[in-house]
PDB file of N, CA and C in Angstrom:
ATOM      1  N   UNK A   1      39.198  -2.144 -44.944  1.00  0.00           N
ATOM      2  CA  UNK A   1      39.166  -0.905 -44.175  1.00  0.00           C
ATOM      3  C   UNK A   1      40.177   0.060 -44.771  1.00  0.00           C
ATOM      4  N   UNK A   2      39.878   1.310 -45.179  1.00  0.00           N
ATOM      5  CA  UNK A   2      40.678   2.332 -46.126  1.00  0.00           C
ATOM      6  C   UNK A   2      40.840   3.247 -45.162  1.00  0.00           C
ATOM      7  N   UNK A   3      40.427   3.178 -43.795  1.00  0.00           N
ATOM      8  CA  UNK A   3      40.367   4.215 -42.724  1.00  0.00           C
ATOM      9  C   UNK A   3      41.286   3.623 -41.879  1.00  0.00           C
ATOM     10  N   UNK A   4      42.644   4.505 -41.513  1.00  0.00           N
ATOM     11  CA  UNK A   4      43.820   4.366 -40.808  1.00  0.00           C
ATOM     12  C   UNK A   4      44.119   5.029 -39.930  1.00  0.00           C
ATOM     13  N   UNK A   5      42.714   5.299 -39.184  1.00  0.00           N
ATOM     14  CA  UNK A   5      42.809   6.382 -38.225  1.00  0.00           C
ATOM     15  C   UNK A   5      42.546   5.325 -36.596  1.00  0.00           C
ATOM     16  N   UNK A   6      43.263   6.012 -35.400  1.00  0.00           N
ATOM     17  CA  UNK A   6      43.664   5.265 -34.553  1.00  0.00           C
ATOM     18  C   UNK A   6      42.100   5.266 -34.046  1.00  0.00           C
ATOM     19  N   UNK A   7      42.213   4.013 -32.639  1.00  0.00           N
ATOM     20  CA  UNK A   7      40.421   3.626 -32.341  1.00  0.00           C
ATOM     21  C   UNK A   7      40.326   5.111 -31.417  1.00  0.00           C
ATOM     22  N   UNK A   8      41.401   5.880 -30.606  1.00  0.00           N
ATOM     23  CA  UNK A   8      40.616   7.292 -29.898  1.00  0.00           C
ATOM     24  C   UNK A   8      40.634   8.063 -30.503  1.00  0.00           C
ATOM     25  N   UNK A   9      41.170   8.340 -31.671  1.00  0.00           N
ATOM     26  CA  UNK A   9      39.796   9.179 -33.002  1.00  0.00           C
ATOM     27  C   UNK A   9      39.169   8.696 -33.351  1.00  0.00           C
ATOM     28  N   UNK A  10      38.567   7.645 -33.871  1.00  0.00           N
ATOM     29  CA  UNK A  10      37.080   7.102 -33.811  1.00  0.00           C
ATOM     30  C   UNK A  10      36.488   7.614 -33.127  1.00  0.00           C
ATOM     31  N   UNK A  11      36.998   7.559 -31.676  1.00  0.00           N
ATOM     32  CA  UNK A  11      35.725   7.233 -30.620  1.00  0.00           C
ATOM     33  C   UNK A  11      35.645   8.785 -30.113  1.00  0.00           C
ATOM     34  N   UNK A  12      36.766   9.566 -30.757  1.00  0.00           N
ATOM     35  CA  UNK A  12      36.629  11.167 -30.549  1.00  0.00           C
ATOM     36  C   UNK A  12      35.068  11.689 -31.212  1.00  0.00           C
ATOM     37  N   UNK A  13      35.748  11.224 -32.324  1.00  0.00           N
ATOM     38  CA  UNK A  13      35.033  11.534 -33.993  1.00  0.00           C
ATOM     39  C   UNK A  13      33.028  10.758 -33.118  1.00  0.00           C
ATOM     40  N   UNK A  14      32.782  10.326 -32.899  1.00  0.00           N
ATOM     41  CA  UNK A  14      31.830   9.708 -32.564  1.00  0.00           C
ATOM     42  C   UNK A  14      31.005  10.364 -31.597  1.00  0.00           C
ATOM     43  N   UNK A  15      31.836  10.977 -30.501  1.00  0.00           N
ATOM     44  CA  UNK A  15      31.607  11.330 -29.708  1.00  0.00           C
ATOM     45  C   UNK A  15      30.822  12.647 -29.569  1.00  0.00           C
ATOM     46  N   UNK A  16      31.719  13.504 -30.670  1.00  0.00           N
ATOM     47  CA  UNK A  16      31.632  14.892 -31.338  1.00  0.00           C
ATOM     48  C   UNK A  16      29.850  14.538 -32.060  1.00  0.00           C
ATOM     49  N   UNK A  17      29.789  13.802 -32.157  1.00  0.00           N
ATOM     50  CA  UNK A  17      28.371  13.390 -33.291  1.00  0.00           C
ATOM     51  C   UNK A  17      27.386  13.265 -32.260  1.00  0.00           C
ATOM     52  N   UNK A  18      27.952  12.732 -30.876  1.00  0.00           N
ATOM     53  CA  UNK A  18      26.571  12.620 -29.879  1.00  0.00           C
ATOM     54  C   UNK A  18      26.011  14.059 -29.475  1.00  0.00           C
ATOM     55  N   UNK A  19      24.294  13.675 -29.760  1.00  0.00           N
ATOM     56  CA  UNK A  19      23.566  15.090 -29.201  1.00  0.00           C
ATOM     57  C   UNK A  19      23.526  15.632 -27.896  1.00  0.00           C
ATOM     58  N   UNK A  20      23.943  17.124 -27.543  1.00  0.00           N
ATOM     59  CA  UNK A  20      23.685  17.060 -26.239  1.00  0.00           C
ATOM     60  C   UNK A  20      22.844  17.228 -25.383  1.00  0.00           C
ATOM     61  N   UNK A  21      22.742  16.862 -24.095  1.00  0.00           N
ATOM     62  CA  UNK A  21      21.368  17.208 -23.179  1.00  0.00           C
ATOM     63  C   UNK A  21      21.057  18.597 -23.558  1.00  0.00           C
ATOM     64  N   UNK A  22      19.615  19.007 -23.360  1.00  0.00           N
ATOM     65  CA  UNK A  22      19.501  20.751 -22.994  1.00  0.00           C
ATOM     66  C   UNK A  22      19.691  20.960 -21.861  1.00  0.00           C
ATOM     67  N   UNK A  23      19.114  20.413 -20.781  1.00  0.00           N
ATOM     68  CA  UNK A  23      20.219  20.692 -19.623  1.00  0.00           C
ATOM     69  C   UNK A  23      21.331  20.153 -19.043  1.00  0.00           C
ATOM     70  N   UNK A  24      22.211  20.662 -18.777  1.00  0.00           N
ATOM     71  CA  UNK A  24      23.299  19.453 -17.604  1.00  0.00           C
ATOM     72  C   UNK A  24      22.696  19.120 -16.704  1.00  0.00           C
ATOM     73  N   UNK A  25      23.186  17.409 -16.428  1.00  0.00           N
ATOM     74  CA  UNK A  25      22.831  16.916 -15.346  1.00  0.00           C
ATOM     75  C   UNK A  25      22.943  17.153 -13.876  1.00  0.00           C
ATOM     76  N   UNK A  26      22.409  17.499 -12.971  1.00  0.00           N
ATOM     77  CA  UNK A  26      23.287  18.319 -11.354  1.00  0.00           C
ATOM     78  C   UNK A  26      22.859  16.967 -10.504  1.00  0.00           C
ATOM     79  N   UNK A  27      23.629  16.885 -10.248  1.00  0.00           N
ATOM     80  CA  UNK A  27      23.953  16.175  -8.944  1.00  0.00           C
ATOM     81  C   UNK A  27      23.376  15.991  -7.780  1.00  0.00           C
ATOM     82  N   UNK A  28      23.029  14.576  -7.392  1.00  0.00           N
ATOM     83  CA  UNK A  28      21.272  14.938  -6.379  1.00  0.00           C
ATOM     84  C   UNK A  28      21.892  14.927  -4.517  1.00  0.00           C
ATOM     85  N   UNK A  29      21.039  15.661  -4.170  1.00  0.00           N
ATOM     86  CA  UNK A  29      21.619  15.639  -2.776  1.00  0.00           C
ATOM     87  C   UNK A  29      20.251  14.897  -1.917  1.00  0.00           C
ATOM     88  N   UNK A  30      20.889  13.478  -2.057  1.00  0.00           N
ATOM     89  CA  UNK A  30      19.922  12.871  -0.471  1.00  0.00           C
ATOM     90  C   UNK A  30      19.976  13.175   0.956  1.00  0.00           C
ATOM     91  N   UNK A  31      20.964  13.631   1.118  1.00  0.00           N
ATOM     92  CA  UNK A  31      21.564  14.043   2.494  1.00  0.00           C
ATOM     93  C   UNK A  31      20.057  15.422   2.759  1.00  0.00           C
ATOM     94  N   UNK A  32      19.983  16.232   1.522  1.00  0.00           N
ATOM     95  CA  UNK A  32      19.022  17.358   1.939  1.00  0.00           C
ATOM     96  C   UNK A  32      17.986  17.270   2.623  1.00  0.00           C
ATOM     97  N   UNK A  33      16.762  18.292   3.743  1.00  0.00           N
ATOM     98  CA  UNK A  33      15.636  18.140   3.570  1.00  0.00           C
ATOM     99  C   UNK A  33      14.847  18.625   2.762  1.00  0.00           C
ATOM    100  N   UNK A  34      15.517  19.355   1.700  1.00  0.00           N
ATOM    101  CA  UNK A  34      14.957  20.068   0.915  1.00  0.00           C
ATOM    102  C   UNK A  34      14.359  19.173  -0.054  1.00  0.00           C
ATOM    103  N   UNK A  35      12.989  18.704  -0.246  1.00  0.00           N
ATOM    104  CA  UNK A  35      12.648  17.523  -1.481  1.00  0.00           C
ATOM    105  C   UNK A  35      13.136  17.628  -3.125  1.00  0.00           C
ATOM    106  N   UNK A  36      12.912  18.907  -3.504  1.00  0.00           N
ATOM    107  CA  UNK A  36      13.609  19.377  -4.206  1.00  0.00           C
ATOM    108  C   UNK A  36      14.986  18.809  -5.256  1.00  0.00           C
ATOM    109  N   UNK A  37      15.365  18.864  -4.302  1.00  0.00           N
ATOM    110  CA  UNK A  37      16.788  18.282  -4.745  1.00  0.00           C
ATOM    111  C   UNK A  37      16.891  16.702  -4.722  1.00  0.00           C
ATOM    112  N   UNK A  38      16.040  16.029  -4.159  1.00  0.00           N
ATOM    113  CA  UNK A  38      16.431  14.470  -3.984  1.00  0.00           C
ATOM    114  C   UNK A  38      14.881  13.988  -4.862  1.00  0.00           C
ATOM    115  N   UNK A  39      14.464  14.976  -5.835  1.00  0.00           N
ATOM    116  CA  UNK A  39      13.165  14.920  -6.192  1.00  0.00           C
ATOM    117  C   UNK A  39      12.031  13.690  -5.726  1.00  0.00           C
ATOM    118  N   UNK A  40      11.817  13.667  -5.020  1.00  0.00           N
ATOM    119  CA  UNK A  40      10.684  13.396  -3.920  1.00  0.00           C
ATOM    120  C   UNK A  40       9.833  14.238  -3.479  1.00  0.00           C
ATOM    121  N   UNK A  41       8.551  13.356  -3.133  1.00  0.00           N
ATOM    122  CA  UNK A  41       6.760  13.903  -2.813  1.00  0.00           C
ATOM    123  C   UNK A  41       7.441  14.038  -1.217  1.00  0.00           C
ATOM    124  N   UNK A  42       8.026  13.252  -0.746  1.00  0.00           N
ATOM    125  CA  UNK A  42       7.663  12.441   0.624  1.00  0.00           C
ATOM    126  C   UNK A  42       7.239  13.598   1.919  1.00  0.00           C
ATOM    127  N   UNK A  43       5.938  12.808   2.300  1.00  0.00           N
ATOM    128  CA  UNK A  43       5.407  14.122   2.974  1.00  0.00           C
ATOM    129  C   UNK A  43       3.949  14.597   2.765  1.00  0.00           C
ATOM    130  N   UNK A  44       3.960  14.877   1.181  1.00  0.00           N
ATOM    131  CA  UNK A  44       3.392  15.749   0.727  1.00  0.00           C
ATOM    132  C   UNK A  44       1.715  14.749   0.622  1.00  0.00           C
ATOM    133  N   UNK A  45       0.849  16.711   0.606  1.00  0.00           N
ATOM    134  CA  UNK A  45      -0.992  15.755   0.229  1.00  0.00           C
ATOM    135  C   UNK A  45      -1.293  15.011  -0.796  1.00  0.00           C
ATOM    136  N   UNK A  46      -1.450  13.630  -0.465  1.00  0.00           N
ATOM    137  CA  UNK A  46      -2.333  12.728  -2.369  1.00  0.00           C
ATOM    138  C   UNK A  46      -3.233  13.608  -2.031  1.00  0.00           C
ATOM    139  N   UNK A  47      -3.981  13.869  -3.366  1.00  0.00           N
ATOM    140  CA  UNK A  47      -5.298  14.377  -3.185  1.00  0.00           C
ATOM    141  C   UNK A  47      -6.209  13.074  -3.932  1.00  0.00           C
ATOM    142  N   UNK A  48      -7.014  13.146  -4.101  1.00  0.00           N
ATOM    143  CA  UNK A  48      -8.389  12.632  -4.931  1.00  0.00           C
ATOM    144  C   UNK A  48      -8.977  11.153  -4.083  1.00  0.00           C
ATOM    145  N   UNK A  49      -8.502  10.876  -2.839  1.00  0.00           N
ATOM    146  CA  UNK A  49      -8.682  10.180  -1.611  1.00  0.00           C
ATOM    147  C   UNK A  49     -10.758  10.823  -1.372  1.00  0.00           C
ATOM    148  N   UNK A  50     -11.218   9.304  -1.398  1.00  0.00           N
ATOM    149  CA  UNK A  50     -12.451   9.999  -1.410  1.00  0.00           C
ATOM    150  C   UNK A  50     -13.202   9.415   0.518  1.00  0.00           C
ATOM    151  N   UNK A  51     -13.996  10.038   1.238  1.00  0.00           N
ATOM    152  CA  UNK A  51     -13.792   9.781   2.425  1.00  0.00           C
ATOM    153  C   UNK A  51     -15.445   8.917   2.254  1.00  0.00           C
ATOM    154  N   UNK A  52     -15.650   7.966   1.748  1.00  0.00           N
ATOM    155  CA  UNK A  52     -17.125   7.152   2.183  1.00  0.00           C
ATOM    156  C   UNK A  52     -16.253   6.200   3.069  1.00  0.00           C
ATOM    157  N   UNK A  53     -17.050   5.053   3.187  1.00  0.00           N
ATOM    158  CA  UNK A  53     -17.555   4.482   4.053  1.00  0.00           C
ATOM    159  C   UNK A  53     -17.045   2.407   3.797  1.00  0.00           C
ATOM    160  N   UNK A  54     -16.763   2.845   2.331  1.00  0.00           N
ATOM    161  CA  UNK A  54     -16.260   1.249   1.436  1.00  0.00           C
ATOM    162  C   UNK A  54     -15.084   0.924   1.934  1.00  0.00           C
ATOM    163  N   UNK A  55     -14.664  -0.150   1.044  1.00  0.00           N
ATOM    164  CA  UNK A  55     -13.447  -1.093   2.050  1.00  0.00           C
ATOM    165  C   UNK A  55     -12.463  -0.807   1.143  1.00  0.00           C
ATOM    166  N   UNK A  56     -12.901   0.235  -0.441  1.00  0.00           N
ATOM    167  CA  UNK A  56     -11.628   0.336  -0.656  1.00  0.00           C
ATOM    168  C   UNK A  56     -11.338   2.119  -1.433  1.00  0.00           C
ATOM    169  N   UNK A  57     -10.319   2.620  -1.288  1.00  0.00           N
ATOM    170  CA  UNK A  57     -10.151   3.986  -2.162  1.00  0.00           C
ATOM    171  C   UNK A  57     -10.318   3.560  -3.151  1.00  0.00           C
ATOM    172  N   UNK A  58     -11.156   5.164  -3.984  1.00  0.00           N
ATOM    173  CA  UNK A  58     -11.301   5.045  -5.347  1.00  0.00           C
ATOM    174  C   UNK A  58     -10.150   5.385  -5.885  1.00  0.00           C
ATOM    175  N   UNK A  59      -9.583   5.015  -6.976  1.00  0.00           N
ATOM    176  CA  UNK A  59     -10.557   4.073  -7.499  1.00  0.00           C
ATOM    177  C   UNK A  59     -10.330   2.680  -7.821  1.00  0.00           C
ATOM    178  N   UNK A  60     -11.712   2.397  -7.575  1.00  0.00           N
ATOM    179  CA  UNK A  60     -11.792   0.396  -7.683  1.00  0.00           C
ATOM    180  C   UNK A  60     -12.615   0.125  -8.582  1.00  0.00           C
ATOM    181  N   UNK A  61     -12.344  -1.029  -9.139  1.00  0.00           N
ATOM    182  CA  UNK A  61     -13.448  -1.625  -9.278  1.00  0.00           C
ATOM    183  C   UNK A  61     -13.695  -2.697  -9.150  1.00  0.00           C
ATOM    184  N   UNK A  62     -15.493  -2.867  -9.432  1.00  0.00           N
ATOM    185  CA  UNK A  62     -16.153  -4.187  -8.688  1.00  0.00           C
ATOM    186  C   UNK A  62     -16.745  -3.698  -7.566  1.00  0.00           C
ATOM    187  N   UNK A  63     -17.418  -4.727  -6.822  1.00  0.00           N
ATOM    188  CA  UNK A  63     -18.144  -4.182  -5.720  1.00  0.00           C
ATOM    189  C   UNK A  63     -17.288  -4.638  -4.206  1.00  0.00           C
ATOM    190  N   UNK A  64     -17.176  -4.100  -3.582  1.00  0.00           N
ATOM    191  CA  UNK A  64     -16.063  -4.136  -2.509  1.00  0.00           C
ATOM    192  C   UNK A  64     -16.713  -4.488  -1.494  1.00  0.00           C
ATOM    193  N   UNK A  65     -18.035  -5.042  -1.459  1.00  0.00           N
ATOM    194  CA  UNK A  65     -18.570  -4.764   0.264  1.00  0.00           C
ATOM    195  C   UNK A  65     -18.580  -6.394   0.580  1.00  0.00           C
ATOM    196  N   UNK A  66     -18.258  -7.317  -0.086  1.00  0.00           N
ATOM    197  CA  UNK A  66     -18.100  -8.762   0.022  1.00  0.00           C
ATOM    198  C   UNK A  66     -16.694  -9.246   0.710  1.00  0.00           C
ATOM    199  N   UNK A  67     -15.475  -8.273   0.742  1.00  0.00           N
ATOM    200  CA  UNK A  67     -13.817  -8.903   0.912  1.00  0.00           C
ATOM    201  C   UNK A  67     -13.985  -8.925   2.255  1.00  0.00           C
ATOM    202  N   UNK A  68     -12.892  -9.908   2.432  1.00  0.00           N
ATOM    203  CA  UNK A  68     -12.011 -10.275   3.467  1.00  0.00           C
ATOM    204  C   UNK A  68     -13.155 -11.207   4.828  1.00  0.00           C
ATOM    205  N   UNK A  69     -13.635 -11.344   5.883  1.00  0.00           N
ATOM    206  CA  UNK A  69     -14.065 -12.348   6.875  1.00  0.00           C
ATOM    207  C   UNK A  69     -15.832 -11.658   6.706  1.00  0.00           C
ATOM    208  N   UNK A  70     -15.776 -10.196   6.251  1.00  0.00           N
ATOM    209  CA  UNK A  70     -17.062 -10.347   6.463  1.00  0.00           C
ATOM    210  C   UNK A  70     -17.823 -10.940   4.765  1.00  0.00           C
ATOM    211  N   UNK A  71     -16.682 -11.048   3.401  1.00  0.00           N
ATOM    212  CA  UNK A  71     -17.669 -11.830   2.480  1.00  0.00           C
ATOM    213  C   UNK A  71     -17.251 -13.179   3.090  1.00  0.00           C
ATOM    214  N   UNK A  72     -16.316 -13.425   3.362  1.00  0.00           N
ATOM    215  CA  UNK A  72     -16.006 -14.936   3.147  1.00  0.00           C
ATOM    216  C   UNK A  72     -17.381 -15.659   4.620  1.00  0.00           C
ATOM    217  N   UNK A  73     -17.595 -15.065   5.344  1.00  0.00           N
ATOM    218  CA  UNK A  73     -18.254 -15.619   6.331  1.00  0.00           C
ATOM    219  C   UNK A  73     -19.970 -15.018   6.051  1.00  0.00           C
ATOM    220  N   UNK A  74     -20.324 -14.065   5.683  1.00  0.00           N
ATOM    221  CA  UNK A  74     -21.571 -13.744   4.867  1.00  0.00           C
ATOM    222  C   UNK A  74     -22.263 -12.610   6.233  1.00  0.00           C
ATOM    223  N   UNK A  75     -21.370 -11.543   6.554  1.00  0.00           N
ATOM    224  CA  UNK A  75     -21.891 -11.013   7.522  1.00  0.00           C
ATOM    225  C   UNK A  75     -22.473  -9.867   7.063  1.00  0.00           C
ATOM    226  N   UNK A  76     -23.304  -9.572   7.724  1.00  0.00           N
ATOM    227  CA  UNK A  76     -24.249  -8.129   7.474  1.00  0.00           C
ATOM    228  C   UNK A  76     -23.264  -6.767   7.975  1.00  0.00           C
ATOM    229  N   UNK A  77     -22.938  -6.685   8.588  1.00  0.00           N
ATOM    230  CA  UNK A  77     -21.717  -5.786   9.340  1.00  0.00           C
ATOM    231  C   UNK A  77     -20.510  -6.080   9.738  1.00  0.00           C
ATOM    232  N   UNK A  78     -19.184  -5.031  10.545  1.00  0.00           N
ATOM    233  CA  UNK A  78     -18.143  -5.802  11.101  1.00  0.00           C
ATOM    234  C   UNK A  78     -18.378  -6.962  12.043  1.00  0.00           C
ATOM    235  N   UNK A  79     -17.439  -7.809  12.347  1.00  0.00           N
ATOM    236  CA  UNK A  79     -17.737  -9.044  13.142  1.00  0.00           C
ATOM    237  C   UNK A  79     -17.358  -7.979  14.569  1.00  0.00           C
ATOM    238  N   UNK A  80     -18.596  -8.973  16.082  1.00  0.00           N
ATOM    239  CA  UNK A  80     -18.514  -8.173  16.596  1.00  0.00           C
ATOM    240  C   UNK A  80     -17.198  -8.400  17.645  1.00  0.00           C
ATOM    241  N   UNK A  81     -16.498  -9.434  17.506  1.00  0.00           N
ATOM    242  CA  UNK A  81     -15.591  -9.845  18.047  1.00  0.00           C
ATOM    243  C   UNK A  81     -13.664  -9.564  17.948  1.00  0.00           C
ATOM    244  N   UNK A  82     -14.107  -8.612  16.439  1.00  0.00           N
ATOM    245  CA  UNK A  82     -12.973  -7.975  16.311  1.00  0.00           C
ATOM    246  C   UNK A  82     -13.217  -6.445  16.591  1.00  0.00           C
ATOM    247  N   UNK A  83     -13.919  -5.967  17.417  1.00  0.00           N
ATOM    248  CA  UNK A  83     -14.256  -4.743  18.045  1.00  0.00           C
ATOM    249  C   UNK A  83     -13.325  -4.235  19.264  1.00  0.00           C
ATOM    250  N   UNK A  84     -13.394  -3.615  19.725  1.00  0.00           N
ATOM    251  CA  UNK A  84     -12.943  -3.253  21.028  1.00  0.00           C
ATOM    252  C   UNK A  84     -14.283  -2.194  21.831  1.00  0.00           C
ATOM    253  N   UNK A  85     -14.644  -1.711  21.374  1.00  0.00           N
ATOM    254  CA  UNK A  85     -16.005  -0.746  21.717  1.00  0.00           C
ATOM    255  C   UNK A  85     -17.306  -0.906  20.620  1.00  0.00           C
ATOM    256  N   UNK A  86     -18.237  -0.353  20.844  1.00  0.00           N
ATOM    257  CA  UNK A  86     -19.577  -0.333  19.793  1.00  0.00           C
ATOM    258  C   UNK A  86     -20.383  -1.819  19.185  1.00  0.00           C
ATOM    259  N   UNK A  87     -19.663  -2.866  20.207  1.00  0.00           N
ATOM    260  CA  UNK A  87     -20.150  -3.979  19.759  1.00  0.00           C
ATOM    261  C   UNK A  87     -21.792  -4.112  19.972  1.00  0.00           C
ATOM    262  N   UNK A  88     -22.335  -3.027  19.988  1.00  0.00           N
ATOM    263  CA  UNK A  88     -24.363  -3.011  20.302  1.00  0.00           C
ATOM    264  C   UNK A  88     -24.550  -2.420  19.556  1.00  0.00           C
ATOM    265  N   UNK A  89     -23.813  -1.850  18.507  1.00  0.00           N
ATOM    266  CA  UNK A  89     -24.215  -1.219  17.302  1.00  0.00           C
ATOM    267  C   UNK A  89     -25.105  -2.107  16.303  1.00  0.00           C
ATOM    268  N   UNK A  90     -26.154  -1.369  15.636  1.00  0.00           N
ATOM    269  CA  UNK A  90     -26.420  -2.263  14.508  1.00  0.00           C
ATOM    270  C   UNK A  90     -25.846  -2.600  13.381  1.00  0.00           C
ATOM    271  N   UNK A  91     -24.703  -1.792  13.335  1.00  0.00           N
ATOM    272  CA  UNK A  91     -23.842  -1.973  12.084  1.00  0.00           C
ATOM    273  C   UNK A  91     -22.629  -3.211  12.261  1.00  0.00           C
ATOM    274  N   UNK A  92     -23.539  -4.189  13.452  1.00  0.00           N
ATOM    275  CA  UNK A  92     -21.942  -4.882  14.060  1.00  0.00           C
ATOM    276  C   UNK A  92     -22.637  -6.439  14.052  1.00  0.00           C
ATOM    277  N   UNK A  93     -22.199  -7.352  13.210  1.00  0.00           N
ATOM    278  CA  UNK A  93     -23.206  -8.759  13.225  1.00  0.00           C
ATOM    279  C   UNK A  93     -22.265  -9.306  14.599  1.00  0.00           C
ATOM    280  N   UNK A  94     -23.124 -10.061  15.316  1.00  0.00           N
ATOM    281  CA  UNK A  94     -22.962 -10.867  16.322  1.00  0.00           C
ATOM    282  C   UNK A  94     -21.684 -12.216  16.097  1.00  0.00           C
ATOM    283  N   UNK A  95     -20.767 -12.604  16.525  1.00  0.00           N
ATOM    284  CA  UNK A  95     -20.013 -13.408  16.055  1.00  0.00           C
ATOM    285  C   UNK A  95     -19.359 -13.957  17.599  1.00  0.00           C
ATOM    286  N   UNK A  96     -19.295 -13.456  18.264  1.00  0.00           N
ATOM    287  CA  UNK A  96     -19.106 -14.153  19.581  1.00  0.00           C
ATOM    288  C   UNK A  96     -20.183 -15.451  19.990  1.00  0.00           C
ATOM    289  N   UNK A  97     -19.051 -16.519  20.607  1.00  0.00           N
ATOM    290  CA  UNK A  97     -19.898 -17.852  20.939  1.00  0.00           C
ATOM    291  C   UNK A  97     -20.751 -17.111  21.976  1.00  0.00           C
ATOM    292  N   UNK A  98     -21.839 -17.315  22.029  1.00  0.00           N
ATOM    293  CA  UNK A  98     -22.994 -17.053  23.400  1.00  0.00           C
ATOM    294  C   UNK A  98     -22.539 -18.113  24.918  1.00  0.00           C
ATOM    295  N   UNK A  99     -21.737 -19.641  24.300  1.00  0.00           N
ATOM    296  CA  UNK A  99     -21.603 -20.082  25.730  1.00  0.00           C
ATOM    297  C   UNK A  99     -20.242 -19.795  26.029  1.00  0.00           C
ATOM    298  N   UNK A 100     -20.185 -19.259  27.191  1.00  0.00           N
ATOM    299  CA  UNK A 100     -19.208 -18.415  27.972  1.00  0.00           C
ATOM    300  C   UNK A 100     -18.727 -19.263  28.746  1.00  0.00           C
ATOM    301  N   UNK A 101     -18.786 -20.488  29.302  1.00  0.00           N
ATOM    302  CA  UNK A 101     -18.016 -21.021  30.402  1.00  0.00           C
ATOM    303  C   UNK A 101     -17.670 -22.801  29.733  1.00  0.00           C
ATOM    304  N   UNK A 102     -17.028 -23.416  30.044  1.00  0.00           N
ATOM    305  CA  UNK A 102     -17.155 -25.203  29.823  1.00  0.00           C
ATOM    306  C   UNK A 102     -17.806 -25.646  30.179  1.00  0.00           C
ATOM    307  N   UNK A 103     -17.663 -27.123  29.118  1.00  0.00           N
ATOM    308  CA  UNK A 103     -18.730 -28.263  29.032  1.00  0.00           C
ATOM    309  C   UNK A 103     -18.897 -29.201  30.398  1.00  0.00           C
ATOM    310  N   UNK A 104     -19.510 -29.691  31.172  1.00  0.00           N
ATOM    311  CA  UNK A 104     -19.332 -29.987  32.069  1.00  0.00           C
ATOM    312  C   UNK A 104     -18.575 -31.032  31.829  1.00  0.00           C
ATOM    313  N   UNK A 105     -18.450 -31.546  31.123  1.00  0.00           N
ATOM    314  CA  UNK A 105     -17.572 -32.651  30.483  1.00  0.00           C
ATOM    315  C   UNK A 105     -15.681 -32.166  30.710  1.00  0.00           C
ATOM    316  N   UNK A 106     -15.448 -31.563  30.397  1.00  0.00           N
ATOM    317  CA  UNK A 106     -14.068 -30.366  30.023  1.00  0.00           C
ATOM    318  C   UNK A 106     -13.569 -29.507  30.598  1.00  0.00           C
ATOM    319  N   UNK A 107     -14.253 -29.506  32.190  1.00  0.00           N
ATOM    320  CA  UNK A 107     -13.746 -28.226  33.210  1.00  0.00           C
ATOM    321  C   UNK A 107     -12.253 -28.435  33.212  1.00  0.00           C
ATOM    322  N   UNK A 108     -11.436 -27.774  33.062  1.00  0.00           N
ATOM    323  CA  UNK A 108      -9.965 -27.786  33.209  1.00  0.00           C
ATOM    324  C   UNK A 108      -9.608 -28.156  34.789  1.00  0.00           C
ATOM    325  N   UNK A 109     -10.408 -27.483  35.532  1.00  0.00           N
ATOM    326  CA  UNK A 109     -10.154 -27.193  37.075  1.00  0.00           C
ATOM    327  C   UNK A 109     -10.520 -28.833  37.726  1.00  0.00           C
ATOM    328  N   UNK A 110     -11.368 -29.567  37.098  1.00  0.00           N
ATOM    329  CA  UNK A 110     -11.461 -30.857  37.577  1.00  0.00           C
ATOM    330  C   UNK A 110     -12.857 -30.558  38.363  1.00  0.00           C
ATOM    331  N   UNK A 111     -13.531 -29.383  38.720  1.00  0.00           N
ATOM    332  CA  UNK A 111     -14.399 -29.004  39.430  1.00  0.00           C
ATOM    333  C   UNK A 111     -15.662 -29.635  38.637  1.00  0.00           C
ATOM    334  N   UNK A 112     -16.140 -30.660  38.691  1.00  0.00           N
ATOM    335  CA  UNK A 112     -17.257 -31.735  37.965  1.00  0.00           C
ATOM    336  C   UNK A 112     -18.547 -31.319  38.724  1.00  0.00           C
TER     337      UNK A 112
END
């Protein structure tokens, strides 16, 4: 080493060589409501949200009308048992047991 210069001129000398930003950095304010400044959407419209009728936003792919209880169970429509209203719709497959009361075997009440 022929260089006898101390290590904070080096690291002067080095420093002087780094390029600078074009802008200065400013200082972010989260505290704001201004989004602006804490650069954040939050709030703001997504657009390209498409409004049919499928189980999933575009965009997807594959065919989507098979997921979740109505592929896994092979239903033509929603099940009608996770409804709260419109369960006489035709768009609604039947999934409720039809027998409504116990086995005569199994009355809880003992009433045989």
């Amino acid at each position: 080493m022929s260089d006898n210069r101390s290590k904070s001129e080096i690291i002067e000398e080095r420093k002087a060589n780094l390029p600078l930003p074009e802008q200065p950095p400013v200082a972010s304010d989260f505290n704001s409501a201004d989004e602006r400044t804490v650069n954040v959407g939050s709030g703001g419209i997504s657009g390209g949200f498409t409004t049919g009728d499928g189980d999933l936003r575009d965009p997807a792919t594959g065919d989507s009308g098979n997921v979740g209880r109505q592929g896994k169970e092979g239903l033509d429509g929603l099940p009608s048992d996770a409804l709260a209203s419109g369960k006489k719709s035709d768009d609604v497959a039947e999934t409720r047991n039809p027998d409504k009361g116990y086995p005569h075997n199994s009355d809880p009440t003992g009433k045989q």
